[in-house]
PDB file of N, CA and C in Angstrom:
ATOM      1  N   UNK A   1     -83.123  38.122-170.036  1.00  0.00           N
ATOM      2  CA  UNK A   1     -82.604  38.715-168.846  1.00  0.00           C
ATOM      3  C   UNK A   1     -83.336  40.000-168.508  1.00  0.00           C
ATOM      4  N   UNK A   2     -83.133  40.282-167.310  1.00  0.00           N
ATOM      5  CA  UNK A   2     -83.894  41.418-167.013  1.00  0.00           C
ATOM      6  C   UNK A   2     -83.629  43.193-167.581  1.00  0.00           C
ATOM      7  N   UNK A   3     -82.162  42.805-168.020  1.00  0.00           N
ATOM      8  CA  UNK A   3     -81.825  43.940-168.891  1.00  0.00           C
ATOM      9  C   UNK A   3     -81.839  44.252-170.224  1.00  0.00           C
ATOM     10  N   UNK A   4     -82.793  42.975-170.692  1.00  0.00           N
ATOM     11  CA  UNK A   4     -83.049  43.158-172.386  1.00  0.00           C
ATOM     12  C   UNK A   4     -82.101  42.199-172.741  1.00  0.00           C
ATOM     13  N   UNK A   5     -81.073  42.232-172.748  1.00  0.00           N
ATOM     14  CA  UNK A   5     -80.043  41.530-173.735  1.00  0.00           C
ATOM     15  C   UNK A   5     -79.264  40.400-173.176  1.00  0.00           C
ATOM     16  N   UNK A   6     -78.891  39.878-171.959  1.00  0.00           N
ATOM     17  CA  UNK A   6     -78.654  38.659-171.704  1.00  0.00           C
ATOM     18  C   UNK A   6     -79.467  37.714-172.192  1.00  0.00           C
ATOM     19  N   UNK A   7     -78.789  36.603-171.815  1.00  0.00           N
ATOM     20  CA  UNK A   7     -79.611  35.369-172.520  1.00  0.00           C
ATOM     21  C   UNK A   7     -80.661  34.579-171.559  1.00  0.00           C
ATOM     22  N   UNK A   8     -81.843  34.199-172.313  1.00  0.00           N
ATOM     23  CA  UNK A   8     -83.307  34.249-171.633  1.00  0.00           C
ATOM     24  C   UNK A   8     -82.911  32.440-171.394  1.00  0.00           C
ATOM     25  N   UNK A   9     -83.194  32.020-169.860  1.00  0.00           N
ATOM     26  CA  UNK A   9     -82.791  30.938-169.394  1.00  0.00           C
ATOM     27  C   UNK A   9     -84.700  30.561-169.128  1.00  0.00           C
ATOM     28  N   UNK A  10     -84.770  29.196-168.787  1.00  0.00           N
ATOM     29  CA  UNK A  10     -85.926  28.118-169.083  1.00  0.00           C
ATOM     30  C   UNK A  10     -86.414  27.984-168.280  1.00  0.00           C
ATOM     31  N   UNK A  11     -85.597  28.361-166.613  1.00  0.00           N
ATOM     32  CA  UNK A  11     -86.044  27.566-165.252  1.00  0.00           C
ATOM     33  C   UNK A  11     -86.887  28.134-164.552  1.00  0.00           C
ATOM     34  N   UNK A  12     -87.841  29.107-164.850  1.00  0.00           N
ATOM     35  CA  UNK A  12     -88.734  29.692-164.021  1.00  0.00           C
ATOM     36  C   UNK A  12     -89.802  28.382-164.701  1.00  0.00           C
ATOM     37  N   UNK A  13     -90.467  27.928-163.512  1.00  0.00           N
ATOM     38  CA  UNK A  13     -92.002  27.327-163.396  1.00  0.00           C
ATOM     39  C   UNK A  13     -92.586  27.973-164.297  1.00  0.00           C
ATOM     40  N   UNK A  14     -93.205  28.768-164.523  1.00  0.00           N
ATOM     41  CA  UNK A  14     -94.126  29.689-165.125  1.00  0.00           C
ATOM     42  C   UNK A  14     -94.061  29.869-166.553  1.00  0.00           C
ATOM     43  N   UNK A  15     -92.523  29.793-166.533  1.00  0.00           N
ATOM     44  CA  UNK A  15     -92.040  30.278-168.634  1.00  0.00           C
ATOM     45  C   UNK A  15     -92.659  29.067-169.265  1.00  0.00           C
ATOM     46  N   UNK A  16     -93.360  29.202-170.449  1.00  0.00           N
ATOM     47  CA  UNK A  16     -93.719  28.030-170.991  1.00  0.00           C
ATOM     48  C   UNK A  16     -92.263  27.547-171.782  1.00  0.00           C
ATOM     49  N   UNK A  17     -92.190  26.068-171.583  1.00  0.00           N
ATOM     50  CA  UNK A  17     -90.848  25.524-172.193  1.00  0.00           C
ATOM     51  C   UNK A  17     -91.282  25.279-173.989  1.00  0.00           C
ATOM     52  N   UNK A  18     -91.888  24.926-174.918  1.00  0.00           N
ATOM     53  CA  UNK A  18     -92.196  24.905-175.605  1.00  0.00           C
ATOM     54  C   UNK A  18     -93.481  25.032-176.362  1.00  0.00           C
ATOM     55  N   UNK A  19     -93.825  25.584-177.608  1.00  0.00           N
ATOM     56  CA  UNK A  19     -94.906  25.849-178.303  1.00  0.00           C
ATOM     57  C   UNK A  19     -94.713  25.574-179.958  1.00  0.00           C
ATOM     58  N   UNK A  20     -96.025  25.777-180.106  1.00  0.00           N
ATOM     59  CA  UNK A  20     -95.688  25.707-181.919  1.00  0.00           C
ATOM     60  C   UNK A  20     -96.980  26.508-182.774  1.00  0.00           C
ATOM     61  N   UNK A  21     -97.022  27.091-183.584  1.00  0.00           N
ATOM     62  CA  UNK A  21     -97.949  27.037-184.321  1.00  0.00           C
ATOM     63  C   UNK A  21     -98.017  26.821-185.617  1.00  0.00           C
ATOM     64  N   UNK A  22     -98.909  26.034-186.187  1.00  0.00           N
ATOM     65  CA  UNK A  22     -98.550  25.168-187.796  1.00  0.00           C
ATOM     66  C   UNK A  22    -100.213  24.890-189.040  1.00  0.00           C
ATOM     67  N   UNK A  23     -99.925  24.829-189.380  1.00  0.00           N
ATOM     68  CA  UNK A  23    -101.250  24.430-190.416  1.00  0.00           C
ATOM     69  C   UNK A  23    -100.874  23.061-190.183  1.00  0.00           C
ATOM     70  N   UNK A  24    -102.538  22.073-190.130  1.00  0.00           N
ATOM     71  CA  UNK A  24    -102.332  21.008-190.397  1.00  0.00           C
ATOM     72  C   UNK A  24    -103.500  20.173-191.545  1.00  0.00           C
ATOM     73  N   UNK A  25    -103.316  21.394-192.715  1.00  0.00           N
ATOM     74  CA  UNK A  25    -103.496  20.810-194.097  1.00  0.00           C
ATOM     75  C   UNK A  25    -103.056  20.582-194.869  1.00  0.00           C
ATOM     76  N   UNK A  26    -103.105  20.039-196.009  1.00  0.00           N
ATOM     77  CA  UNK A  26    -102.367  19.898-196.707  1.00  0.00           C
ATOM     78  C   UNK A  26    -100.944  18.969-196.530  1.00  0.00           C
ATOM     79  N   UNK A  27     -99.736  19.777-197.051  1.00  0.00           N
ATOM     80  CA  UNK A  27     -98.506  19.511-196.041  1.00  0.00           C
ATOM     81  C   UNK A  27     -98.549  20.353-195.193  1.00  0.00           C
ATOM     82  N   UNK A  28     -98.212  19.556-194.144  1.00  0.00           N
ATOM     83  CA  UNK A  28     -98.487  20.090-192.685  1.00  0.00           C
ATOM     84  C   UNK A  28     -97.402  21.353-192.570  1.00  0.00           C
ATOM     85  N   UNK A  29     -97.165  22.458-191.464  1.00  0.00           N
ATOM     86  CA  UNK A  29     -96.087  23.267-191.704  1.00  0.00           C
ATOM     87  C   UNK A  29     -96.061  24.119-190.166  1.00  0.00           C
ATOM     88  N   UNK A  30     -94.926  23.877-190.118  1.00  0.00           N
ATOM     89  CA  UNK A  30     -94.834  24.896-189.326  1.00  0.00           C
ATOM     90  C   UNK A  30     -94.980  26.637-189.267  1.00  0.00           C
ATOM     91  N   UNK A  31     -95.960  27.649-188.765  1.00  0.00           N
ATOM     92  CA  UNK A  31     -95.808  28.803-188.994  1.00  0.00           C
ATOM     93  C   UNK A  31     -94.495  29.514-188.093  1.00  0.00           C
ATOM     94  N   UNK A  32     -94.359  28.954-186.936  1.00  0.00           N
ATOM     95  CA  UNK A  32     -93.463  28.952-185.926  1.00  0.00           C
ATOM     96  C   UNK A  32     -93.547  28.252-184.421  1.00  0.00           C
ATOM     97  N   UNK A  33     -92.195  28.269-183.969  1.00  0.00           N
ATOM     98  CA  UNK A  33     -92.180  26.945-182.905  1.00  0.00           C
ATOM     99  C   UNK A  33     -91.388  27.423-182.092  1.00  0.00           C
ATOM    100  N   UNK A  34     -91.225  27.102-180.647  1.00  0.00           N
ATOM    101  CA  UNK A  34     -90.173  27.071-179.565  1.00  0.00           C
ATOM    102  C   UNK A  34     -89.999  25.718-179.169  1.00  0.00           C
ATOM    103  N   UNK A  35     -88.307  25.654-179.110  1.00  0.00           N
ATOM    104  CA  UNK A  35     -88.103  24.045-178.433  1.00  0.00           C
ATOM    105  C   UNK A  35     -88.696  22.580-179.244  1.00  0.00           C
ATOM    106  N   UNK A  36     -89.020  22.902-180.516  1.00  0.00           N
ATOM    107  CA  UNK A  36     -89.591  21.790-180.962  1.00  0.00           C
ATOM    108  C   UNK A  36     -88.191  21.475-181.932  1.00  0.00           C
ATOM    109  N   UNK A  37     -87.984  20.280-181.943  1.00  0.00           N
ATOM    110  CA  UNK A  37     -87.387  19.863-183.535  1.00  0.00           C
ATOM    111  C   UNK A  37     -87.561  19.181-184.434  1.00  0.00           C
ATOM    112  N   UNK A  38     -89.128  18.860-184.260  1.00  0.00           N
ATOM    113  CA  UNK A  38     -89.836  18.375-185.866  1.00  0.00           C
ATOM    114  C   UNK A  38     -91.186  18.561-185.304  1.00  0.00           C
ATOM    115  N   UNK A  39     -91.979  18.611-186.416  1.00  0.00           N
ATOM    116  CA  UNK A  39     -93.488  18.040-186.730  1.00  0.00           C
ATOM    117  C   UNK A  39     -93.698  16.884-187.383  1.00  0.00           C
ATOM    118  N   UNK A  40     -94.426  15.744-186.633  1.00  0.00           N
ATOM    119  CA  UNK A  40     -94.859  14.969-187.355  1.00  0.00           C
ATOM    120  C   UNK A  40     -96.135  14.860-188.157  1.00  0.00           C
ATOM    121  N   UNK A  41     -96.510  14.824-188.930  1.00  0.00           N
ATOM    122  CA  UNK A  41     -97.732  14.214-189.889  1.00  0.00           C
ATOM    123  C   UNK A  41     -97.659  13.122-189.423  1.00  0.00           C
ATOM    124  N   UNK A  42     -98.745  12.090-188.500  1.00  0.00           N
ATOM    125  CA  UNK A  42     -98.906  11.089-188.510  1.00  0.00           C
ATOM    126  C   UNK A  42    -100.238  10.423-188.763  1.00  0.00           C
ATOM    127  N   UNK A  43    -101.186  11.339-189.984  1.00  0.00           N
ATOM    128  CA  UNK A  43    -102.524  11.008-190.329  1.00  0.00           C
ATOM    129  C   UNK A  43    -103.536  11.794-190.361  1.00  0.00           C
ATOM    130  N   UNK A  44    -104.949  11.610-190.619  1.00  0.00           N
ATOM    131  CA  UNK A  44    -105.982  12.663-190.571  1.00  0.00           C
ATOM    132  C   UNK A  44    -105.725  13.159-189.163  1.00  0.00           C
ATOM    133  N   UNK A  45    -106.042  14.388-189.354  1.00  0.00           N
ATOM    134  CA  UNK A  45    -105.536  14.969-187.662  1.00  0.00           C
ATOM    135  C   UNK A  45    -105.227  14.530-186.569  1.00  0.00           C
ATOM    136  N   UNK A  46    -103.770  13.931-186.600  1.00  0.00           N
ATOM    137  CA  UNK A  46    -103.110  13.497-185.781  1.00  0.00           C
ATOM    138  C   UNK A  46    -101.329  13.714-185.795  1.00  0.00           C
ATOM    139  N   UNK A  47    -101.574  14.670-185.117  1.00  0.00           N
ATOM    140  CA  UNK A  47     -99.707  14.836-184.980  1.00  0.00           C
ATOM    141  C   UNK A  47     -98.690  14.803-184.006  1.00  0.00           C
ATOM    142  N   UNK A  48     -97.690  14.565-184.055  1.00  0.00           N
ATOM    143  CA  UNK A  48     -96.576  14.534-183.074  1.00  0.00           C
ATOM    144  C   UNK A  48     -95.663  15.545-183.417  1.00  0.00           C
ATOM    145  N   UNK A  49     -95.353  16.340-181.862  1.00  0.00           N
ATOM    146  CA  UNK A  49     -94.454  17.412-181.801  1.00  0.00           C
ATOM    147  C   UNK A  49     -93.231  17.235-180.967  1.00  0.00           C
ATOM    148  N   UNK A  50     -91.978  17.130-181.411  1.00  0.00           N
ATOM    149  CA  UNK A  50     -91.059  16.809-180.891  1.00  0.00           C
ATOM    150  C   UNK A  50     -90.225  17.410-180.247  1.00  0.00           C
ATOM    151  N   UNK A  51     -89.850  17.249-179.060  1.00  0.00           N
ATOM    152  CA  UNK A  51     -89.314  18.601-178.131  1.00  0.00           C
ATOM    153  C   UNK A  51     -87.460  18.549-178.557  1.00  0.00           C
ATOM    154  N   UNK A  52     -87.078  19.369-178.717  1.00  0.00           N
ATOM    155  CA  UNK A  52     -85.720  19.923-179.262  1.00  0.00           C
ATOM    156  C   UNK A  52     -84.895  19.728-177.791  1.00  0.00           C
ATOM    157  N   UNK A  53     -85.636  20.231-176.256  1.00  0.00           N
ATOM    158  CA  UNK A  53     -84.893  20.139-174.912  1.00  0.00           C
ATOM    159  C   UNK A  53     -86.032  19.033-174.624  1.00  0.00           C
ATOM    160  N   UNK A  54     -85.686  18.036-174.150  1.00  0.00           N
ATOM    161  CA  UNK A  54     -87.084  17.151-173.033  1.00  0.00           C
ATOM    162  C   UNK A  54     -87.422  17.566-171.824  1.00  0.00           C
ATOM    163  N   UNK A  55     -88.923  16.976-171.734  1.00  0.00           N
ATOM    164  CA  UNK A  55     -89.206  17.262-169.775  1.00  0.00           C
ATOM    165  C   UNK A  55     -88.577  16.783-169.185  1.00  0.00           C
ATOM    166  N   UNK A  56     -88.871  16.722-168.199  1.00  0.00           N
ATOM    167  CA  UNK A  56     -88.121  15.886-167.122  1.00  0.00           C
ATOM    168  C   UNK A  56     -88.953  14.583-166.467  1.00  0.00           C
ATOM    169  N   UNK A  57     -90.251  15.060-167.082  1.00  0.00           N
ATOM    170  CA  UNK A  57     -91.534  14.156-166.616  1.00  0.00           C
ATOM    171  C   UNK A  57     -92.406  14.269-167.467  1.00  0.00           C
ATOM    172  N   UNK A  58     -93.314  13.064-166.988  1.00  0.00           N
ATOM    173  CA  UNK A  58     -94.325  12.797-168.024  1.00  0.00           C
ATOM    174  C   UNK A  58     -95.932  13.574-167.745  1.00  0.00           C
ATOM    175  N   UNK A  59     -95.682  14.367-166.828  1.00  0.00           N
ATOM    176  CA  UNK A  59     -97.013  14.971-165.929  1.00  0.00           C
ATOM    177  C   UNK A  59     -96.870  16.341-165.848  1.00  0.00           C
ATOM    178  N   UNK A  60     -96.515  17.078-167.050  1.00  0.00           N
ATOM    179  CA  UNK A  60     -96.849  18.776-167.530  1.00  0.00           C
ATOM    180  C   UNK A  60     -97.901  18.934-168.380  1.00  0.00           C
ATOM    181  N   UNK A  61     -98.154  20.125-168.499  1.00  0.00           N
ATOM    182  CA  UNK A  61     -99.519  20.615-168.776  1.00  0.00           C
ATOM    183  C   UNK A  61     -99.289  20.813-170.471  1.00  0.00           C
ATOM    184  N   UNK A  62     -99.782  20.719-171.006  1.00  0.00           N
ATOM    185  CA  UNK A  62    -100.261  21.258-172.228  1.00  0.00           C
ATOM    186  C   UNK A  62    -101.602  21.741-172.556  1.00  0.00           C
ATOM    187  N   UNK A  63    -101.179  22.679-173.464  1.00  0.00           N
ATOM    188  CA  UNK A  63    -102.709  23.756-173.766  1.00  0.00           C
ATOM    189  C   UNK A  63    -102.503  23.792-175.147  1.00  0.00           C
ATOM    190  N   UNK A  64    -103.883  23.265-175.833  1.00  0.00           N
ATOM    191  CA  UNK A  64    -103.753  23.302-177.099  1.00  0.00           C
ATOM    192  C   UNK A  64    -104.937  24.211-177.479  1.00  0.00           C
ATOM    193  N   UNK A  65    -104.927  24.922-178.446  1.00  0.00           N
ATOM    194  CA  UNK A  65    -106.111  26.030-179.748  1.00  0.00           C
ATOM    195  C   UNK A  65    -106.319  25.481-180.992  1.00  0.00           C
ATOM    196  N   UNK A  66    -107.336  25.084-181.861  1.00  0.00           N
ATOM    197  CA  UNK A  66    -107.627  25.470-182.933  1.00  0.00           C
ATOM    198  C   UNK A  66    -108.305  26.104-183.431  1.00  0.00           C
ATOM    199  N   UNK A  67    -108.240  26.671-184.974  1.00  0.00           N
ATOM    200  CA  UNK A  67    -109.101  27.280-185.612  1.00  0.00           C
ATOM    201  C   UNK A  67    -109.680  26.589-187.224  1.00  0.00           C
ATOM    202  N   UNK A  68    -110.909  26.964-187.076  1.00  0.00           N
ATOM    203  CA  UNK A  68    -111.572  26.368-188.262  1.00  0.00           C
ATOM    204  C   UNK A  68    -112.848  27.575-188.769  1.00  0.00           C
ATOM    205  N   UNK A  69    -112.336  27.664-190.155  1.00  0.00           N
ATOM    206  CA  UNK A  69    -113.944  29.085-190.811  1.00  0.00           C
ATOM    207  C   UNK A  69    -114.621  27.693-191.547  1.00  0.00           C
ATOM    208  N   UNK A  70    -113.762  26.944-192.342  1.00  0.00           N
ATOM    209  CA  UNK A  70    -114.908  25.843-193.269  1.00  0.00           C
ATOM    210  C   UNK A  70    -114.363  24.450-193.118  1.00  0.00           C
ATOM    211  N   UNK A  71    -114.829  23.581-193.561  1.00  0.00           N
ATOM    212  CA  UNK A  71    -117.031  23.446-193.362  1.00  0.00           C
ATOM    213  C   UNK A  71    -117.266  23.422-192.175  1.00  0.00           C
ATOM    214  N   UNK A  72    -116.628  23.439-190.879  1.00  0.00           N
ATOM    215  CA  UNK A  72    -116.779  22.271-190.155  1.00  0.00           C
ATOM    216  C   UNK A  72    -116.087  24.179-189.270  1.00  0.00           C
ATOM    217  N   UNK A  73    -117.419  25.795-188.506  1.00  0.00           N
ATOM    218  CA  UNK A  73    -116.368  26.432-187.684  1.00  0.00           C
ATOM    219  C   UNK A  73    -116.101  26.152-186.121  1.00  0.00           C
ATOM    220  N   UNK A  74    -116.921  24.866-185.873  1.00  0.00           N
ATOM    221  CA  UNK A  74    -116.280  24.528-184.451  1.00  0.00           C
ATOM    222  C   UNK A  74    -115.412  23.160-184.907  1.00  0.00           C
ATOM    223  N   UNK A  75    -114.291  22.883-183.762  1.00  0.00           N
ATOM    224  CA  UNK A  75    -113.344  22.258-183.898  1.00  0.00           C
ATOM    225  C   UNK A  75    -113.002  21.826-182.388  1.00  0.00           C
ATOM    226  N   UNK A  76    -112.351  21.213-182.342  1.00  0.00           N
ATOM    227  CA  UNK A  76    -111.622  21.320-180.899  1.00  0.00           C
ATOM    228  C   UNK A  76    -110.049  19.748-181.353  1.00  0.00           C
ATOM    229  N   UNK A  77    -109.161  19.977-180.455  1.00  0.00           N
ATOM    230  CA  UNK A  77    -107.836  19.079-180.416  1.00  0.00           C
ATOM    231  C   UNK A  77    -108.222  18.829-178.706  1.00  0.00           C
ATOM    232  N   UNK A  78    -107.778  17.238-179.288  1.00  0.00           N
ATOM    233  CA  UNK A  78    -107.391  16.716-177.769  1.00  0.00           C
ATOM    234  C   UNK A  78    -106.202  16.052-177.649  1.00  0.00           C
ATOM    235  N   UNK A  79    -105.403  15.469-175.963  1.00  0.00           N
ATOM    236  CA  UNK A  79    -104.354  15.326-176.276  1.00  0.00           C
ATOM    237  C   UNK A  79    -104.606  13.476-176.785  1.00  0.00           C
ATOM    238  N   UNK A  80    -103.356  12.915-177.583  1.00  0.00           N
ATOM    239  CA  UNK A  80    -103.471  11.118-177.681  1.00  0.00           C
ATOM    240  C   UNK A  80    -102.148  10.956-177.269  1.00  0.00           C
ATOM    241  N   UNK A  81    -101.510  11.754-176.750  1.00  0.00           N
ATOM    242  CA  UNK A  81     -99.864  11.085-175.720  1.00  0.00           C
ATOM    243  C   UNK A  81     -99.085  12.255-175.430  1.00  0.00           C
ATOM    244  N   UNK A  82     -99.040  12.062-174.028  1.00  0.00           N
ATOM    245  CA  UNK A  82     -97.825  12.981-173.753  1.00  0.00           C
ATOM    246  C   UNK A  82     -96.327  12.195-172.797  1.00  0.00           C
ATOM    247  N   UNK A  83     -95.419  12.482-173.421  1.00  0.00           N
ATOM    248  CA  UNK A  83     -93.816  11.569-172.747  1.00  0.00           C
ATOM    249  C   UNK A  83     -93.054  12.809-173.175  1.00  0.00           C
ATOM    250  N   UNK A  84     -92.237  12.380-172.367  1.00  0.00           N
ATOM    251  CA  UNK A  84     -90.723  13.153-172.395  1.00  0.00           C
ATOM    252  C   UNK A  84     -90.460  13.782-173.449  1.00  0.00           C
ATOM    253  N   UNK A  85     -90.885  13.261-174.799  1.00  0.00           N
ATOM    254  CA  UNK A  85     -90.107  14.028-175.880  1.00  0.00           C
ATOM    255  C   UNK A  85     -91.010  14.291-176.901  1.00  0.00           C
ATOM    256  N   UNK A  86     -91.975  14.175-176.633  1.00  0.00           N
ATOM    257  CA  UNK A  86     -93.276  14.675-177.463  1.00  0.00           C
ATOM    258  C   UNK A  86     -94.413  14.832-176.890  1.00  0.00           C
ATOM    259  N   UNK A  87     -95.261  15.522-177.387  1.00  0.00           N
ATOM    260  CA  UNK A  87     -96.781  15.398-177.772  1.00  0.00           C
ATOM    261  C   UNK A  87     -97.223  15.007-178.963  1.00  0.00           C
ATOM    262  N   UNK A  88     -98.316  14.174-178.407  1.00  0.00           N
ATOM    263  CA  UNK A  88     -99.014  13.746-179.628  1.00  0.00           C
ATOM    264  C   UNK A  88    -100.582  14.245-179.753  1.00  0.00           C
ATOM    265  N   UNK A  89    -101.079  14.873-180.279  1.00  0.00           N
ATOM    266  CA  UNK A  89    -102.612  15.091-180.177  1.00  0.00           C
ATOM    267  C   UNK A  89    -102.984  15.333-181.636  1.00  0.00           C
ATOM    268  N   UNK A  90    -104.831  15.556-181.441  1.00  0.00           N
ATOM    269  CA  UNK A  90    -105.653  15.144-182.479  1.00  0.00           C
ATOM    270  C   UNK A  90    -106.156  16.187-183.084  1.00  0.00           C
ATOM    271  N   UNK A  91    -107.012  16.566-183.548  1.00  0.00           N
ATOM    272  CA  UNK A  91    -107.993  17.444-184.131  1.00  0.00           C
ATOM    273  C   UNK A  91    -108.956  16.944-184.534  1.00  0.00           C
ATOM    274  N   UNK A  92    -110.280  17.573-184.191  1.00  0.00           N
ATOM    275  CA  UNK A  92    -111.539  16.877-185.048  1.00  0.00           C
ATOM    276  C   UNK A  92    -112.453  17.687-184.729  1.00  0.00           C
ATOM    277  N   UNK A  93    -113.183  17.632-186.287  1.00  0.00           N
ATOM    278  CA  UNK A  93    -114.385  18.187-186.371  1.00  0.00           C
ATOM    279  C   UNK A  93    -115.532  17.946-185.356  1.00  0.00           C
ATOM    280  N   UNK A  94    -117.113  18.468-185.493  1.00  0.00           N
ATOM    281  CA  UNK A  94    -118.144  18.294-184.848  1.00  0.00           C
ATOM    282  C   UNK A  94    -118.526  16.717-184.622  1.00  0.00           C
ATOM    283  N   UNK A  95    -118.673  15.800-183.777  1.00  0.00           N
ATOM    284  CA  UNK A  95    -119.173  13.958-183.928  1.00  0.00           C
ATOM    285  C   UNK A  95    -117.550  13.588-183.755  1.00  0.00           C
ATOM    286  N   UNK A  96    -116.462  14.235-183.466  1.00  0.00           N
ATOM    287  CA  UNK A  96    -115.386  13.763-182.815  1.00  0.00           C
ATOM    288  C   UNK A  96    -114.604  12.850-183.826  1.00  0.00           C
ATOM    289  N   UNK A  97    -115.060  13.003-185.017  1.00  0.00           N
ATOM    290  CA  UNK A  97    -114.345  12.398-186.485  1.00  0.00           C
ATOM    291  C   UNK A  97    -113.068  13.106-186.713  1.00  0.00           C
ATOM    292  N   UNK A  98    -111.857  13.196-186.629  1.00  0.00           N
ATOM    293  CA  UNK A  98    -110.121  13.502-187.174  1.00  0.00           C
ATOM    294  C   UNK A  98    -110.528  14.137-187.922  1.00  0.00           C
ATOM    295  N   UNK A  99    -109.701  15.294-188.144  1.00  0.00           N
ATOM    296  CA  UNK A  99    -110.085  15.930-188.810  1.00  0.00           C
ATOM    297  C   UNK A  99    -108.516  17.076-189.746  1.00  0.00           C
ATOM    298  N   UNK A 100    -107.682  17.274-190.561  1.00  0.00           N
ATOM    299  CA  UNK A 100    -107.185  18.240-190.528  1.00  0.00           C
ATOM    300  C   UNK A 100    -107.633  19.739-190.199  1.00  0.00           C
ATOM    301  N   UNK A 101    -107.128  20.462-189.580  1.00  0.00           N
ATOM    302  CA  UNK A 101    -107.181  21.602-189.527  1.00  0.00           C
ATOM    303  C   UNK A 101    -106.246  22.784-189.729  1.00  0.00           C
ATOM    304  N   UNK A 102    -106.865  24.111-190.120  1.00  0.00           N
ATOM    305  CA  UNK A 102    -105.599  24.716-190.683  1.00  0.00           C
ATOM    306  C   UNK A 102    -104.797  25.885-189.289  1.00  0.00           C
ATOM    307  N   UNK A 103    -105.402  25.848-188.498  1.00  0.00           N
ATOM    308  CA  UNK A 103    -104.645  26.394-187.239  1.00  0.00           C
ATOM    309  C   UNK A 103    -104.888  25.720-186.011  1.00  0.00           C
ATOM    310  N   UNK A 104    -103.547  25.221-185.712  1.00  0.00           N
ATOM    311  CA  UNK A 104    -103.529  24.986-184.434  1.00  0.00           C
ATOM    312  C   UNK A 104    -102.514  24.881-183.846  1.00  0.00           C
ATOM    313  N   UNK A 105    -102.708  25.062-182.457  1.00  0.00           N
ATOM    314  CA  UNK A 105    -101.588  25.763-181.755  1.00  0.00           C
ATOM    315  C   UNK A 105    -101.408  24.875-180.304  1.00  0.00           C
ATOM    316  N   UNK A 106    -100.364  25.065-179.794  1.00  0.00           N
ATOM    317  CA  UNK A 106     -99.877  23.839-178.342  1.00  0.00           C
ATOM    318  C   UNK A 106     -98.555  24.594-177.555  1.00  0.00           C
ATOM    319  N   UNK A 107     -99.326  24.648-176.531  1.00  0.00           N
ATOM    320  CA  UNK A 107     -97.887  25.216-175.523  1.00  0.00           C
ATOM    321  C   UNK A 107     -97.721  24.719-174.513  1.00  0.00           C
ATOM    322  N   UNK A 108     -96.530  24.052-174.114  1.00  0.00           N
ATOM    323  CA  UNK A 108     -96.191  23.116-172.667  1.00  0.00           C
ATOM    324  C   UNK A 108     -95.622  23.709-172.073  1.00  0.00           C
ATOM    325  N   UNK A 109     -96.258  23.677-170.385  1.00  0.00           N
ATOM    326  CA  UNK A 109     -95.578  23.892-169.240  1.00  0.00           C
ATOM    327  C   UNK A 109     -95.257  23.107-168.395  1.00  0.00           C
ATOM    328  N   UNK A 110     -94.520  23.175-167.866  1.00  0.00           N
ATOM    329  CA  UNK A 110     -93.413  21.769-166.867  1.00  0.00           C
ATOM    330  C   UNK A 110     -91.936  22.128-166.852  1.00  0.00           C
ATOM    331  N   UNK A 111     -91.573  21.288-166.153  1.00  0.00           N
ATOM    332  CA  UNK A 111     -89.806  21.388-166.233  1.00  0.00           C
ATOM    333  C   UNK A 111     -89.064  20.764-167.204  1.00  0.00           C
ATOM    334  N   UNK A 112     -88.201  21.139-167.551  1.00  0.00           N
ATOM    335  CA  UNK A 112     -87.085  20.703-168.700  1.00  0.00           C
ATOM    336  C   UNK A 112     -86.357  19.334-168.084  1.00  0.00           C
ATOM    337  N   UNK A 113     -85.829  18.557-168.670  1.00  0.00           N
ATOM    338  CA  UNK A 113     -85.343  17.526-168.155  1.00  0.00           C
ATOM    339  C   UNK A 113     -83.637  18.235-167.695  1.00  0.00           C
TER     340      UNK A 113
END
């Protein structure tokens, strides 16, 4: 709210409705999240993030980051599904091979269902 302490509502266009940021080595983990209520591990860099509120549609934006120092310091994630109640996207090293990585990050904008 605009006075600090009311409670922060979803419906401005602009507010991003959900994010996360997580390692995805090892066991995968969440470092922290908005609006999500799980992480999936679903393989060499490939995960699903599950929205805690849904869109309302299947045609919002997502913006994803990773980071990589070894072996492999360029990286990039792309998306492999976006619906109502998740994202699903990838990670991969240089030659577009899956890849785990240990930071990466995803924030959706759109409307809440």
């Amino acid at each position: 709210g605009v006075n600090g302490t009311d409670p922060v509502t979803l419906t401005k266009q602009s507010a991003a409705k959900a994010w996360i940021n997580f390692s995805g080595t090892g066991t995968v983990s969440t470092r922290d999240s908005f609006n999500l209520s799980s992480l999936v591990d679903n393989g060499t860099g490939n995960y699903s993030q599950n929205y805690a509120s849904n869109m309302s549609a299947n045609d919002y934006s997502v913006v994803t980051a990773v980071g990589q120092t070894s072996p492999f310091p360029i990286a990039q994630a792309y998306l492999a599904g976006v619906t109502t109640n998740r994202v699903t996207l990838n990670t991969a090293q240089p030659g577009n091979a899956d890849f785990d990585l240990g930071l990466v990050t995803s924030t959706s904008f759109g409307d809440l269902a």
